[in-house]
PDB file of N, CA and C in Angstrom:
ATOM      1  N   UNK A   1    -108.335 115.157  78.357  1.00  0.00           N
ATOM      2  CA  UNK A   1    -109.121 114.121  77.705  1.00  0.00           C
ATOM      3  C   UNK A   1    -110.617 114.350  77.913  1.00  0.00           C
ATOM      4  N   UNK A   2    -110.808 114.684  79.056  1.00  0.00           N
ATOM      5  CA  UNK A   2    -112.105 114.974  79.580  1.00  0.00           C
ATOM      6  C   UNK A   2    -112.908 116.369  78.576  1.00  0.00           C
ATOM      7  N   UNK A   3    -111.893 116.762  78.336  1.00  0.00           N
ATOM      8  CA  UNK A   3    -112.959 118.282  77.610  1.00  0.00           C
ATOM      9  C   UNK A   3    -112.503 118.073  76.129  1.00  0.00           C
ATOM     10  N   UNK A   4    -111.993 117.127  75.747  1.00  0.00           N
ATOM     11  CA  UNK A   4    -112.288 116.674  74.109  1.00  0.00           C
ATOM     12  C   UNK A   4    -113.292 115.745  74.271  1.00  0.00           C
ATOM     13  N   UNK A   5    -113.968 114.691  74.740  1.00  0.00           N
ATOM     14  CA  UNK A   5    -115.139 114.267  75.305  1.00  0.00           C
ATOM     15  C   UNK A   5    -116.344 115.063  75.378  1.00  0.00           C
ATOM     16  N   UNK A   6    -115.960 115.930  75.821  1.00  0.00           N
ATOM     17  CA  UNK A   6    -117.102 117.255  76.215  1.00  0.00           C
ATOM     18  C   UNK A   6    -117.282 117.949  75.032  1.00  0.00           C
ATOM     19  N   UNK A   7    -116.347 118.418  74.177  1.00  0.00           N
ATOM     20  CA  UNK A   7    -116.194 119.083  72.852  1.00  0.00           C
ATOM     21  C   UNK A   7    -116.896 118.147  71.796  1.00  0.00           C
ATOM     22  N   UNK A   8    -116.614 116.490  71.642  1.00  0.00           N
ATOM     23  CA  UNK A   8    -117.219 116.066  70.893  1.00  0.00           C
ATOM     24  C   UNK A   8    -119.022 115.620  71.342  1.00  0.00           C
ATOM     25  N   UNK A   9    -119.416 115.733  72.474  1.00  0.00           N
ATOM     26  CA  UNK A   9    -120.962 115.540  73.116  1.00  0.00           C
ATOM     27  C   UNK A   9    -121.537 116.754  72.941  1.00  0.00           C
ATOM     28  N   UNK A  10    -120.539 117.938  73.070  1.00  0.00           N
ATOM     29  CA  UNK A  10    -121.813 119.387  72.584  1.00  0.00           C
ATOM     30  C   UNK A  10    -121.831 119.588  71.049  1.00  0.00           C
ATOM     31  N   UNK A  11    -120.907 118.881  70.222  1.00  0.00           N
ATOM     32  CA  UNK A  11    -120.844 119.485  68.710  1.00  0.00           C
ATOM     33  C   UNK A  11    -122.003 118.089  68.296  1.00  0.00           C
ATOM     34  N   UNK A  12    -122.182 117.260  69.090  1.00  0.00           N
ATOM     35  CA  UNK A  12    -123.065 116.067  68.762  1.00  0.00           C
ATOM     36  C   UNK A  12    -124.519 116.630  68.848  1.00  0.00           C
ATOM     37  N   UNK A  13    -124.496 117.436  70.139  1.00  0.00           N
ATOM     38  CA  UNK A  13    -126.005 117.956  70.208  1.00  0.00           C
ATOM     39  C   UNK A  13    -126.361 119.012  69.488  1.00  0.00           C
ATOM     40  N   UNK A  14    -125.106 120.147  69.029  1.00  0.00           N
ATOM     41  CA  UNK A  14    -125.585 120.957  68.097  1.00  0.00           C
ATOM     42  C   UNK A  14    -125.932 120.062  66.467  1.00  0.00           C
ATOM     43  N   UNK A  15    -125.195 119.338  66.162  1.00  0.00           N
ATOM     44  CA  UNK A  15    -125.746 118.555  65.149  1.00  0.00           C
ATOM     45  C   UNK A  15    -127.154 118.202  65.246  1.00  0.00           C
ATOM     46  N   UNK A  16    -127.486 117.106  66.335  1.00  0.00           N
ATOM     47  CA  UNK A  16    -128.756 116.916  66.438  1.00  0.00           C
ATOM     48  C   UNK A  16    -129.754 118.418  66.456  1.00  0.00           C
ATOM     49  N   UNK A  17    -129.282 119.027  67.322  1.00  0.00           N
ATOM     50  CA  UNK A  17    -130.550 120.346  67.123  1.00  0.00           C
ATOM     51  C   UNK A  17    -131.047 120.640  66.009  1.00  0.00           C
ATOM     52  N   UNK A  18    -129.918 120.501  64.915  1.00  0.00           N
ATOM     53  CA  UNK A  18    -129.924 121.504  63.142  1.00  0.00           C
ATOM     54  C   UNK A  18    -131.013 119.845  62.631  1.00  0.00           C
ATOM     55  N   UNK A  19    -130.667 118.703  62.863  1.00  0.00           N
ATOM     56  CA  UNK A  19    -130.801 117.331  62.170  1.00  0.00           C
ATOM     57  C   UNK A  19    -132.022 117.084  63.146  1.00  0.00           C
ATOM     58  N   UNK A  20    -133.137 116.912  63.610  1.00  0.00           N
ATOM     59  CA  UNK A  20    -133.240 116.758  64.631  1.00  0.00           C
ATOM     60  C   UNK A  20    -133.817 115.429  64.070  1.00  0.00           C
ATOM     61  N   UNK A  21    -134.663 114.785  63.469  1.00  0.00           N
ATOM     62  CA  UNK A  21    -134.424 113.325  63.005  1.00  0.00           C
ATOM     63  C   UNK A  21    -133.734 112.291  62.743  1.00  0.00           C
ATOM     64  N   UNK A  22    -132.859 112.943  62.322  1.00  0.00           N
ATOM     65  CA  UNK A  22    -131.485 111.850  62.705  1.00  0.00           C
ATOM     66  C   UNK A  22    -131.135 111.749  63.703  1.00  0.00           C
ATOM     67  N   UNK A  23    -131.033 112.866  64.532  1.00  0.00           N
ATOM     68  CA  UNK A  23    -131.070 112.695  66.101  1.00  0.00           C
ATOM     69  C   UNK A  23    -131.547 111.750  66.985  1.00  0.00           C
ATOM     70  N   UNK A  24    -132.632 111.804  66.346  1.00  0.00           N
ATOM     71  CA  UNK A  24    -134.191 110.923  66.859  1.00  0.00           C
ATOM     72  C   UNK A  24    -133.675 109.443  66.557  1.00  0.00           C
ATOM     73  N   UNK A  25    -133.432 109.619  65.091  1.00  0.00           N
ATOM     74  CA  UNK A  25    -133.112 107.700  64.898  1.00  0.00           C
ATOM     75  C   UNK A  25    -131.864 107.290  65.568  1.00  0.00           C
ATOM     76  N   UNK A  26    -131.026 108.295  65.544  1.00  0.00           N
ATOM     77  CA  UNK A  26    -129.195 107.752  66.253  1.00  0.00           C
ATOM     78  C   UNK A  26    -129.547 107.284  67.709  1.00  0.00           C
ATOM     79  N   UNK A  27    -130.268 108.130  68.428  1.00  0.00           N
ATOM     80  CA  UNK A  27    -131.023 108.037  69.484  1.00  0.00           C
ATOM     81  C   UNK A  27    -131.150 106.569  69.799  1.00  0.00           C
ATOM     82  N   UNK A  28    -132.781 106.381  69.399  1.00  0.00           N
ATOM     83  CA  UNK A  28    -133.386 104.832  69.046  1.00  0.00           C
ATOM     84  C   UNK A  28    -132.541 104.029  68.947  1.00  0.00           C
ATOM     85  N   UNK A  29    -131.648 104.093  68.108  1.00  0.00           N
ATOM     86  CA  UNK A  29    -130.570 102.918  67.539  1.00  0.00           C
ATOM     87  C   UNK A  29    -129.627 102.817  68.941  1.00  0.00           C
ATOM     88  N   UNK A  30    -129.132 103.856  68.985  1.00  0.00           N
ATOM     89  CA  UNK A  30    -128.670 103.297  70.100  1.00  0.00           C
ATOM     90  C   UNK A  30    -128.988 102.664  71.455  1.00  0.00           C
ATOM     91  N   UNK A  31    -129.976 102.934  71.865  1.00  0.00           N
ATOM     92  CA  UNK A  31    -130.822 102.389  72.700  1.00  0.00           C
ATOM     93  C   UNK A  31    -131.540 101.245  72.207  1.00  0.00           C
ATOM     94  N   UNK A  32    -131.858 101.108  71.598  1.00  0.00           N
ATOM     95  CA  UNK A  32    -132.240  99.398  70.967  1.00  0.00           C
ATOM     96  C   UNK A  32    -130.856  98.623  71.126  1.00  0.00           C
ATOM     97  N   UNK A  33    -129.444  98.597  70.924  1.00  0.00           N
ATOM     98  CA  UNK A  33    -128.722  98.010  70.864  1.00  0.00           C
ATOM     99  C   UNK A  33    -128.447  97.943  72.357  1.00  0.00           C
ATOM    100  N   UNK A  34    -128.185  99.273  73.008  1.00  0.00           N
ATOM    101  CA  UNK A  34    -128.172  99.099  74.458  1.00  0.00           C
ATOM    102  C   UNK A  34    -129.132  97.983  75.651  1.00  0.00           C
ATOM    103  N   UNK A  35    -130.001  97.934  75.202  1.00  0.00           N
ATOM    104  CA  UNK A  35    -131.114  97.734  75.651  1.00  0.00           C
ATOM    105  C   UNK A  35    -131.240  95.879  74.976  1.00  0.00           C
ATOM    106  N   UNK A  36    -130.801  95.438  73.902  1.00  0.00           N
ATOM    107  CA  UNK A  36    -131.475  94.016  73.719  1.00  0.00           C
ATOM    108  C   UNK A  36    -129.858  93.005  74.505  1.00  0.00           C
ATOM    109  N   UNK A  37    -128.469  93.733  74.175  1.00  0.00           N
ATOM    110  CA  UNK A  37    -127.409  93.078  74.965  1.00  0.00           C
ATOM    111  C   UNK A  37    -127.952  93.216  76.277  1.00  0.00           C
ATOM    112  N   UNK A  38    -128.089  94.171  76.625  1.00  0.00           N
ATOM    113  CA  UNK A  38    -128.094  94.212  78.511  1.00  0.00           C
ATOM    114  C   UNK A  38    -129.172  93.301  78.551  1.00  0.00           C
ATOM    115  N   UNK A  39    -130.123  92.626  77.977  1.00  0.00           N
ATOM    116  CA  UNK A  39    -131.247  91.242  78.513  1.00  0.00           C
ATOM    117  C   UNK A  39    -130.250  89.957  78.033  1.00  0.00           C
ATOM    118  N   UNK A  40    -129.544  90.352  76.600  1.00  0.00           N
ATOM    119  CA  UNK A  40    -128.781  89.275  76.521  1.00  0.00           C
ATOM    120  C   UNK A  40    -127.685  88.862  77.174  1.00  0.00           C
ATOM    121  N   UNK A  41    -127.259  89.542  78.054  1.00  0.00           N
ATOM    122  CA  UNK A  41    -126.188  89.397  79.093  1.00  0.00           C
ATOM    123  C   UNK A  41    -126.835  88.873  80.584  1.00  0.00           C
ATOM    124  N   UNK A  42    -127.855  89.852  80.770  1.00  0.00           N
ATOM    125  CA  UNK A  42    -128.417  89.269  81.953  1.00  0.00           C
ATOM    126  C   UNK A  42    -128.668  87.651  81.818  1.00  0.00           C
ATOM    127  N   UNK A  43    -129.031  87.370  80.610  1.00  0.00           N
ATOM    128  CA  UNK A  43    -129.119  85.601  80.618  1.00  0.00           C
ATOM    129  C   UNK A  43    -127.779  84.642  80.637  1.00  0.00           C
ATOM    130  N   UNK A  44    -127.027  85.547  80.171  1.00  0.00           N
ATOM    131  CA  UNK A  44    -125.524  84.670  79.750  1.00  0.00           C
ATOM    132  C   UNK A  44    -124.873  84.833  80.856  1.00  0.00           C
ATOM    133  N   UNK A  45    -124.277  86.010  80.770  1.00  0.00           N
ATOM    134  CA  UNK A  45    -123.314  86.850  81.654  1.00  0.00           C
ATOM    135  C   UNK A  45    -123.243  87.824  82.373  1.00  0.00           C
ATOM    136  N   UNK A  46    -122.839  88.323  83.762  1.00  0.00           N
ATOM    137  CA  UNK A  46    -123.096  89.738  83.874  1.00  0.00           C
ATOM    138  C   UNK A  46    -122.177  90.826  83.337  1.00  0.00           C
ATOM    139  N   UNK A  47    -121.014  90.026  82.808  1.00  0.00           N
ATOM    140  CA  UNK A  47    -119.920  90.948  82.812  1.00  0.00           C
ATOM    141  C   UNK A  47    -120.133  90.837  80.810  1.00  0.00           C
ATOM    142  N   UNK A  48    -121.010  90.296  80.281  1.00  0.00           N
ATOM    143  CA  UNK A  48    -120.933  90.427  78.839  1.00  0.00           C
ATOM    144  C   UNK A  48    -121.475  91.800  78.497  1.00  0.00           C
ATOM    145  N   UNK A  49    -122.528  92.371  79.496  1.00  0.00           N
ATOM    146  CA  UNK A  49    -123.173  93.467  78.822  1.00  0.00           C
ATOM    147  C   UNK A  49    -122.402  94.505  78.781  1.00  0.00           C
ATOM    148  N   UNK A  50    -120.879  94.632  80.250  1.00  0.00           N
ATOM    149  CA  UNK A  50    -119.880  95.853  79.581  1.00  0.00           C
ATOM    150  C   UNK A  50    -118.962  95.331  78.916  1.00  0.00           C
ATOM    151  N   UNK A  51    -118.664  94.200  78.313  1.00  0.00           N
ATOM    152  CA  UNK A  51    -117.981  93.782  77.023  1.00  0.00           C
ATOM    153  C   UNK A  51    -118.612  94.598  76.040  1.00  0.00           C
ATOM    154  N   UNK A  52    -119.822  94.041  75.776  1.00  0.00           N
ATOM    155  CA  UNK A  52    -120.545  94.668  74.656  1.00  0.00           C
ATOM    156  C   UNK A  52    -120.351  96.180  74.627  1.00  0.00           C
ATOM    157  N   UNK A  53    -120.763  96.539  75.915  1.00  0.00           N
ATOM    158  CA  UNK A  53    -121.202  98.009  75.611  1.00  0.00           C
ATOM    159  C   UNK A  53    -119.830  98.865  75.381  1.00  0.00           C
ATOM    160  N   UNK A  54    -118.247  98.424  75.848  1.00  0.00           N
ATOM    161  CA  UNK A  54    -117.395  99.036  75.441  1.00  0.00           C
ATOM    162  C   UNK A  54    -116.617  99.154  74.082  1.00  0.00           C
ATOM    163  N   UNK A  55    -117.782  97.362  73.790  1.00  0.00           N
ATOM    164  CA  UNK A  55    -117.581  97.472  71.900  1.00  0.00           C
ATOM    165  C   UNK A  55    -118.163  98.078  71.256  1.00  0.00           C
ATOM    166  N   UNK A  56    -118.931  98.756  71.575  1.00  0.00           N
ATOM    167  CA  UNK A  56    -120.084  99.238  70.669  1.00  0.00           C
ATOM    168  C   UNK A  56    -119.514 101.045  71.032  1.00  0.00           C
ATOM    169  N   UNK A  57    -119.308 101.429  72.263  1.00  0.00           N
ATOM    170  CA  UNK A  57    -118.295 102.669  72.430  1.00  0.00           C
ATOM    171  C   UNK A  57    -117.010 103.073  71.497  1.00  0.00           C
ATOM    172  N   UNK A  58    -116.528 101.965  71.496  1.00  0.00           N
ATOM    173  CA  UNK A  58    -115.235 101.655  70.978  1.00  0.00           C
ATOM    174  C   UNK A  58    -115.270 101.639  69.161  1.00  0.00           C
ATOM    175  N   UNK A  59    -116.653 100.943  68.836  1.00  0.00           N
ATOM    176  CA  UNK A  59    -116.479 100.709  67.334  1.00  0.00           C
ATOM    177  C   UNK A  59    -117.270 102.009  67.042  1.00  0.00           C
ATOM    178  N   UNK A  60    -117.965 103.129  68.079  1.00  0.00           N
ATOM    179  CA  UNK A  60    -118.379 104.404  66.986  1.00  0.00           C
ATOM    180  C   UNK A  60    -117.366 105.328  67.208  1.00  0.00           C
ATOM    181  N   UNK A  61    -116.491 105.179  67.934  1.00  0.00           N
ATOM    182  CA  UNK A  61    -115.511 106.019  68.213  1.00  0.00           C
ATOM    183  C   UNK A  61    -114.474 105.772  66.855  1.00  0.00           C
ATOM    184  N   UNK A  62    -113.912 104.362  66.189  1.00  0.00           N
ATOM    185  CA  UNK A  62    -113.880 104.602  64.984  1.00  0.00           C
ATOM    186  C   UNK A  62    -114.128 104.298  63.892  1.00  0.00           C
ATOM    187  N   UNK A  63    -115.213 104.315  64.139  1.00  0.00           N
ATOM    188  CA  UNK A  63    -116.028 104.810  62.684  1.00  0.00           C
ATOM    189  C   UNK A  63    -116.048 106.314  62.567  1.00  0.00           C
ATOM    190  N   UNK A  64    -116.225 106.951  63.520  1.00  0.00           N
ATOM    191  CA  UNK A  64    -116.131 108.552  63.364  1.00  0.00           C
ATOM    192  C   UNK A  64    -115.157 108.912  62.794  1.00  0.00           C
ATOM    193  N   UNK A  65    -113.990 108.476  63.885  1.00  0.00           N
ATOM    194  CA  UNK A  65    -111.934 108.573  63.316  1.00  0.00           C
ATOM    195  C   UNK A  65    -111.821 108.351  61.855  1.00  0.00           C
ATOM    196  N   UNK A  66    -112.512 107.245  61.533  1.00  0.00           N
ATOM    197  CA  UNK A  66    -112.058 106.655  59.923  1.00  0.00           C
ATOM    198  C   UNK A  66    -112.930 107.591  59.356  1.00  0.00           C
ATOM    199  N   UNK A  67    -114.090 107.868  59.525  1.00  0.00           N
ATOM    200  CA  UNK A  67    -114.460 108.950  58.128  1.00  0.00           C
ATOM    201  C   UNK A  67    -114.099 110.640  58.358  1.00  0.00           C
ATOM    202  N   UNK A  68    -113.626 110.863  59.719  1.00  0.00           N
ATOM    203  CA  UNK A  68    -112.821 111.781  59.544  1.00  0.00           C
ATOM    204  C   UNK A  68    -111.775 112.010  59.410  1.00  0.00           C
ATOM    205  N   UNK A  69    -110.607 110.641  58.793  1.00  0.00           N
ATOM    206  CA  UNK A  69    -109.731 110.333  57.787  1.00  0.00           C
ATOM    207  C   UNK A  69    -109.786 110.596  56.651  1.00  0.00           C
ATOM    208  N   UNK A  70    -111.086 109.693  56.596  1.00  0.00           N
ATOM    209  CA  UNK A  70    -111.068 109.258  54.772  1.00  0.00           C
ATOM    210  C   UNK A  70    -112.003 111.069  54.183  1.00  0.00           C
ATOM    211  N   UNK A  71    -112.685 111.775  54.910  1.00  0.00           N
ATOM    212  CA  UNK A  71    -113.014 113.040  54.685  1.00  0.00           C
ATOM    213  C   UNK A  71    -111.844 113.929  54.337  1.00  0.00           C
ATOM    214  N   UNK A  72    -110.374 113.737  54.657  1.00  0.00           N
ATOM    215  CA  UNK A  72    -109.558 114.633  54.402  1.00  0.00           C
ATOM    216  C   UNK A  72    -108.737 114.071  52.988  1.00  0.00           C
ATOM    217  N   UNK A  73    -108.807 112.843  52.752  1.00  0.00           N
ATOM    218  CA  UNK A  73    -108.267 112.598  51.633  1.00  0.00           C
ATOM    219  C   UNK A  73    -109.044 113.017  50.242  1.00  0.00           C
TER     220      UNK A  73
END
């Protein structure tokens, strides 16, 4: 499990290398989202910010799956 993890984080950075602006914004984006839950948790909850953050793991993991579904049809 660990080195399909690893397989999909180096084919991520060779993407970014070729893209390197999109890189830049996927980047940002993600860190803006990271970054405004973890203050919004610190006010609410402590345990909301790894709610969040395993939803937000969880929902690009498939979104990837689904368009590398819907890419083969």
């Amino acid at each position: 499990m660990m080195n399909l993890i690893r397989v999909f984080f180096l084919r991520d950075i060779a993407i970014g290398r070729a893209l390197k602006f999109h890189f830049l914004l996927q980047t940002a984006d993600g860190l803006a989202k990271v970054s405004i839950f973890y203050f919004i948790g610190r006010h609410l909850d402590p345990d909301y910010f790894a709610f969040v953050f395993a939803g937000i793991i969880f929902g690009r993991f498939f979104h990837f799956f689904s368009s590398v579904f819907t890419d083969f049809l």
